[in-house]
Structures are given as C-alpha cells and as structure tokens.
C-alpha atoms as a PDB file:
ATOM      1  CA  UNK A   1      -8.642   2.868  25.778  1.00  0.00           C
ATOM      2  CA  UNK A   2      -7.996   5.397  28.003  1.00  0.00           C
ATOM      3  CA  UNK A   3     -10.137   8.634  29.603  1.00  0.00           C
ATOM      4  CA  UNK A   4      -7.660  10.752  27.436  1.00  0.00           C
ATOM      5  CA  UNK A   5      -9.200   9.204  24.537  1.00  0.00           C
ATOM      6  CA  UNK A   6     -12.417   9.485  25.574  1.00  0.00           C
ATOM      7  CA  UNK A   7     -11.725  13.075  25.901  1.00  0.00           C
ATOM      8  CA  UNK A   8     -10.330  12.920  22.426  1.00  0.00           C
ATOM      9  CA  UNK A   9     -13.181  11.221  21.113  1.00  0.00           C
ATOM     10  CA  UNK A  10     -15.250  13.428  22.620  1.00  0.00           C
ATOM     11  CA  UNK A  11     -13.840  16.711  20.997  1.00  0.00           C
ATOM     12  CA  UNK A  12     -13.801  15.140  17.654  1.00  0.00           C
ATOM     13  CA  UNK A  13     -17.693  15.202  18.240  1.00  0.00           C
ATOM     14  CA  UNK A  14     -18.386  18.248  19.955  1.00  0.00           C
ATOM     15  CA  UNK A  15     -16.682  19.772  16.563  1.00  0.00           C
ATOM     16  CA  UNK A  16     -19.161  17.465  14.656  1.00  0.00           C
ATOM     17  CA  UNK A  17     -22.139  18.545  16.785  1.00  0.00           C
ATOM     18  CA  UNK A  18     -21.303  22.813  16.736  1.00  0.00           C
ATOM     19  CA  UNK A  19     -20.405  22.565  12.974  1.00  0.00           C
ATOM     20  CA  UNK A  20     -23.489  20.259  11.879  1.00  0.00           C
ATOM     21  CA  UNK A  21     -25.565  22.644  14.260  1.00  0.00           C
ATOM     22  CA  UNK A  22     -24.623  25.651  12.508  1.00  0.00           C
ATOM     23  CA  UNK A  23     -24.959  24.107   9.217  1.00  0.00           C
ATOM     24  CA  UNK A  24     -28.520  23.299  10.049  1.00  0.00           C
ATOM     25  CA  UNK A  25     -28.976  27.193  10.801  1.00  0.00           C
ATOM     26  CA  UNK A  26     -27.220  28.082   7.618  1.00  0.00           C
ATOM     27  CA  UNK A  27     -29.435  25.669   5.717  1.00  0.00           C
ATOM     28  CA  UNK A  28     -32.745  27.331   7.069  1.00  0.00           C
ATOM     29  CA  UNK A  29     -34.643  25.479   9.825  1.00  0.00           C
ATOM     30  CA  UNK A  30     -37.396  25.320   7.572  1.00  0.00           C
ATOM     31  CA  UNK A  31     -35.762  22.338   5.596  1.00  0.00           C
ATOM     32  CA  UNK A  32     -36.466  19.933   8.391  1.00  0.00           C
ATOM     33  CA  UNK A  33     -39.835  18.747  10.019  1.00  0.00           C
ATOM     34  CA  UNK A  34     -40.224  19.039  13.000  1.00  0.00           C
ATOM     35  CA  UNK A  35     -39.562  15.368  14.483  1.00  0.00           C
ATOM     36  CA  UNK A  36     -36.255  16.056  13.083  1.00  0.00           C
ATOM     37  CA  UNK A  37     -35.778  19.149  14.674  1.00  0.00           C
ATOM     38  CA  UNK A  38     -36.774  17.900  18.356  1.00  0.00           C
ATOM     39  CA  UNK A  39     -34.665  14.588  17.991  1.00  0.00           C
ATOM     40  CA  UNK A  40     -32.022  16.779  17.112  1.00  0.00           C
ATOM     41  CA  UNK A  41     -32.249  19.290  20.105  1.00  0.00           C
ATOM     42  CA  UNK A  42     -32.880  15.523  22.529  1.00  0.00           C
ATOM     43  CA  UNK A  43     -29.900  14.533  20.824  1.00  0.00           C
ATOM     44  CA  UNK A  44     -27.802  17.416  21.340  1.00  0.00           C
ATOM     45  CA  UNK A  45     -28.353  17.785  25.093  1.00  0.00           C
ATOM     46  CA  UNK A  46     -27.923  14.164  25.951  1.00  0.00           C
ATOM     47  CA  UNK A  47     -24.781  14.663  24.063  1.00  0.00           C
ATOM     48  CA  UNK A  48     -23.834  17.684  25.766  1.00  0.00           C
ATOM     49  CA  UNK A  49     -24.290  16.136  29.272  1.00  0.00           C
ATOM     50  CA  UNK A  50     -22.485  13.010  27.708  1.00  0.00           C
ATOM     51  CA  UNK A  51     -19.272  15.798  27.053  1.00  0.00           C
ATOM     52  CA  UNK A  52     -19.556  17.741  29.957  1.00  0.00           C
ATOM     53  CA  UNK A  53     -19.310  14.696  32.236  1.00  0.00           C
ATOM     54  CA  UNK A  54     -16.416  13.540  30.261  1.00  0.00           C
ATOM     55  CA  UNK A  55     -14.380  16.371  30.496  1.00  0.00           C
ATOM     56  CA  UNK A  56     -15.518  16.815  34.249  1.00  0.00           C
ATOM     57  CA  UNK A  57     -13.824  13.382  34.332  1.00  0.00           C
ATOM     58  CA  UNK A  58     -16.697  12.728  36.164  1.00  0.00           C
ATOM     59  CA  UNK A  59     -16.856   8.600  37.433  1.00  0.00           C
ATOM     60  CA  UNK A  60     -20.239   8.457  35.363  1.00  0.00           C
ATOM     61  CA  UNK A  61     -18.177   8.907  31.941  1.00  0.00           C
ATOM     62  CA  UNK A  62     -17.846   5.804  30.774  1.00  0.00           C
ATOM     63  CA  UNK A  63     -21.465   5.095  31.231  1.00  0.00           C
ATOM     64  CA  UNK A  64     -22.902   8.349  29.840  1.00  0.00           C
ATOM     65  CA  UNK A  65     -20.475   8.024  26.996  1.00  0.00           C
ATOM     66  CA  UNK A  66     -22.340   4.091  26.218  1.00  0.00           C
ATOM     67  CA  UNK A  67     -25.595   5.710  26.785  1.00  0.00           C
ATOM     68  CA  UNK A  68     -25.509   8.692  24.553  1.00  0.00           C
ATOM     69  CA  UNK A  69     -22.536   7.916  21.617  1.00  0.00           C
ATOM     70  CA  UNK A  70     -23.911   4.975  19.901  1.00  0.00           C
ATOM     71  CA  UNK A  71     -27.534   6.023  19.682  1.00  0.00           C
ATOM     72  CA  UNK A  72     -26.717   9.543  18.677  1.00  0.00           C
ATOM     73  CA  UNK A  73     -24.217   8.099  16.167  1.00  0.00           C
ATOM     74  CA  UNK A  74     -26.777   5.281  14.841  1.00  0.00           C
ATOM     75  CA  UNK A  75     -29.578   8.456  15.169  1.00  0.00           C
ATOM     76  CA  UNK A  76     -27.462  10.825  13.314  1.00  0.00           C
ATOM     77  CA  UNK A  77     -26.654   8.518  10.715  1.00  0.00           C
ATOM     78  CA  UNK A  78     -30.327   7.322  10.323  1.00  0.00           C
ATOM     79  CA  UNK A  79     -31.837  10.990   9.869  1.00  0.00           C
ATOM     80  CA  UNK A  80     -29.164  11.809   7.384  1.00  0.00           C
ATOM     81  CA  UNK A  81     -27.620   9.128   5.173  1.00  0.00           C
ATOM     82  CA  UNK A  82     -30.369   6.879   4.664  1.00  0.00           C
ATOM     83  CA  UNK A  83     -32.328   8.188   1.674  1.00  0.00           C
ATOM     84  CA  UNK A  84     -35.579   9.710   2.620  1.00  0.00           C
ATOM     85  CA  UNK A  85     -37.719   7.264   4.689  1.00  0.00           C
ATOM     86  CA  UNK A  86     -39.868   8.908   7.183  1.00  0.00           C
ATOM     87  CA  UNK A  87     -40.848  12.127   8.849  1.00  0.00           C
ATOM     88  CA  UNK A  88     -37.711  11.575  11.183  1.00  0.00           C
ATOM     89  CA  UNK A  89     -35.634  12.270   7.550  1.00  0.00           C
ATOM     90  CA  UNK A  90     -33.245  14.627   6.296  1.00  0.00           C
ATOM     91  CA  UNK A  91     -31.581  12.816   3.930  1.00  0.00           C
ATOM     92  CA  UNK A  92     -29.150  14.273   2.395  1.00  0.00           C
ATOM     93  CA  UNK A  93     -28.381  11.765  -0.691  1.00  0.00           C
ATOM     94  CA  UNK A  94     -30.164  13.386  -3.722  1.00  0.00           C
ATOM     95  CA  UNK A  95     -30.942  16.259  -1.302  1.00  0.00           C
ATOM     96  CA  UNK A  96     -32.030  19.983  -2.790  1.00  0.00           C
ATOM     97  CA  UNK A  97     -32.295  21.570   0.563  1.00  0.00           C
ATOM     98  CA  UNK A  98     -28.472  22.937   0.393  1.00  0.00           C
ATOM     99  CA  UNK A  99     -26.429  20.368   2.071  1.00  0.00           C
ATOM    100  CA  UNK A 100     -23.111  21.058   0.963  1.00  0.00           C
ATOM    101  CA  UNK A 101     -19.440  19.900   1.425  1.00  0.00           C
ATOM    102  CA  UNK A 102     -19.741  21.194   4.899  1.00  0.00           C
ATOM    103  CA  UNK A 103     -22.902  19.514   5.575  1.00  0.00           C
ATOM    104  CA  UNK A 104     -21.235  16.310   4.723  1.00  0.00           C
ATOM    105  CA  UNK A 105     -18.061  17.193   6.804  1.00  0.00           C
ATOM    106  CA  UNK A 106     -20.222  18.183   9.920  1.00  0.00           C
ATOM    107  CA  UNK A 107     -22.730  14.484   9.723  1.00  0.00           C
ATOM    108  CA  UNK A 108     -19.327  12.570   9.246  1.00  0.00           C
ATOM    109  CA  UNK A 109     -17.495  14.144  12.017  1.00  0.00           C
ATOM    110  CA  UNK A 110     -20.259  13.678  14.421  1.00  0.00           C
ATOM    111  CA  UNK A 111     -21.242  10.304  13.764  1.00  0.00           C
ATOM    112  CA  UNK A 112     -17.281   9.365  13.751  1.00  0.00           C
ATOM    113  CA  UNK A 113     -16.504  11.285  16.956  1.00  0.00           C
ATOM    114  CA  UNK A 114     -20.291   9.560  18.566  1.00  0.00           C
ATOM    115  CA  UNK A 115     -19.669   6.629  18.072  1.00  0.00           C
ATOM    116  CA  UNK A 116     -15.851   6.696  19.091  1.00  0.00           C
ATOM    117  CA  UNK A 117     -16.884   8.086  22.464  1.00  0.00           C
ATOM    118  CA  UNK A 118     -19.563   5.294  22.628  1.00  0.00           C
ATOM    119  CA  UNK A 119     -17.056   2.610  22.048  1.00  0.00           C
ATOM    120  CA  UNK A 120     -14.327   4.085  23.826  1.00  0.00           C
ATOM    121  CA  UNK A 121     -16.442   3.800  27.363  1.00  0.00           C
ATOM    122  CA  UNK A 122     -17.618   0.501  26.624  1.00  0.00           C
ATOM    123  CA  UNK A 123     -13.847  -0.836  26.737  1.00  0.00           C
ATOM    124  CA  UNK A 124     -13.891   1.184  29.923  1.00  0.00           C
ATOM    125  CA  UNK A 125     -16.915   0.386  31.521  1.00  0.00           C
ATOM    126  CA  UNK A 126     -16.030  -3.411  30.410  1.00  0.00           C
ATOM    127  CA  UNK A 127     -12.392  -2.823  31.886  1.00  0.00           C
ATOM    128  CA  UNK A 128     -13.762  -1.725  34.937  1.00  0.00           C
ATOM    129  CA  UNK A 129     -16.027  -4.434  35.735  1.00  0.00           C
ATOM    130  CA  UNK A 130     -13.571  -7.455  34.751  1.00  0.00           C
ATOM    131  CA  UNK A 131     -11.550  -5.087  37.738  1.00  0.00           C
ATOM    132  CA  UNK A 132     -13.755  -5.334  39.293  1.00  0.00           C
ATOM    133  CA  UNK A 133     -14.852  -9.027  39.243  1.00  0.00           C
ATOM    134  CA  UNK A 134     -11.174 -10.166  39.559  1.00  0.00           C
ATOM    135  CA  UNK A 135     -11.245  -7.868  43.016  1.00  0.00           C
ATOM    136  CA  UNK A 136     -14.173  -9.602  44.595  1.00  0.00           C
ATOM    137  CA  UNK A 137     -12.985 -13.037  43.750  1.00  0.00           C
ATOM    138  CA  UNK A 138      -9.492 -12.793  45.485  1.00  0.00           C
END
C-alpha cells in the first residue's frame, strides 16, 4: 500500500469519527458512563494526531497509523458491538438509548476506516524495514 491510501484510509475514518461524534451528541451524552465517554475523547485525539500526521505526510505516519488504528478500531468495536459487558459499554445490540441507522453507519465507518489505516502502515512500516534491511546488507 501506498501513503495515498493511507490518506484514503484515513478520510474514510475521520468521516467515521465526526459522524459517530455527532451522533453521540445527538443521542444525549447522558446515555454513556463516563469510562466511555473519556476512552472516547483518548481515542479521538490519538486518532486525530494519528490523521494529522498522515496528511502532514509526516515520516512518523506509518507508525502513528499502527499505533492508533488497530486499537481504536478493536476499542471502538468493543464499546459498541459487543452486547453490554462492562462500564466501558455502549452496546448498541438490543440498545434503547436511540442508536439509529446513523449510529450504525458512523461505528461501521470508523472501525472500517481504523483499522484500514492501521493495516495500511503496517505494510509500510514492514516495507520500509525489509528496505531497509536489504540496504545494510549490500
């Protein structure tokens, strides 16, 4: 893969993140507890410094893109389609708290579009180093 789909791939969950964070608005804050609502806000910075240093095309991409899009996929997933579990839940299987079609749209996108941009700069962290490796040996 390429930084132009990391760039891609990070889009596709910036639109995730903005939509699922104005769904949680439009649901009422008051739905969630609040672990959910700090691992949310931890989330969404590390992801926003993950997307700003893509689209900086900064050399730290590809790692901040490992560090932050799996775990905030896996996270995102975890807190809301598993059915309720633990304080850190917002499940929204069986849910009454309004999750609607957009609510759905908004998890899926984000979790797709996380863990794209966390597999994406694997391959190009991995790329880099087999570069790198082949470099030092000749």
């Amino acid at each position: 893969m390429t930084e132009r789909g990391l760039r891609i791939a990070a889009a596709v969950y910036a639109v995730g993140l903005a939509v699922h964070t104005v769904d949680h608005f439009r649901r009422g804050l008051d739905v969630i507890t609040p672990y959910v609502f700090w691992g949310g806000n931890v989330s969404t910075v590390i992801g926003l410094i993950a997307v700003a240093l893509i689209f900086a095309r900064h050399r730290l991409a590809p790692l901040a893109a490992v560090w932050a899009g799996l775990p905030i996929a896996i996270g995102v997933a975890s807190v809301h389609l598993l059915p309720h579990w633990s304080e850190l839940s917002d499940a929204f299987p069986g849910s009454t708290t309004g999750v609607t079609a957009m609510s759905w749209f908004a998890v899926l996108t984000e979790i797709a579009g996380a863990s794209a941009v966390g597999l994406i700069g694997f391959s190009m962290l991995r790329r880099s180093l087999a570069g790198d490796v082949v470099r030092a040996s000749a």
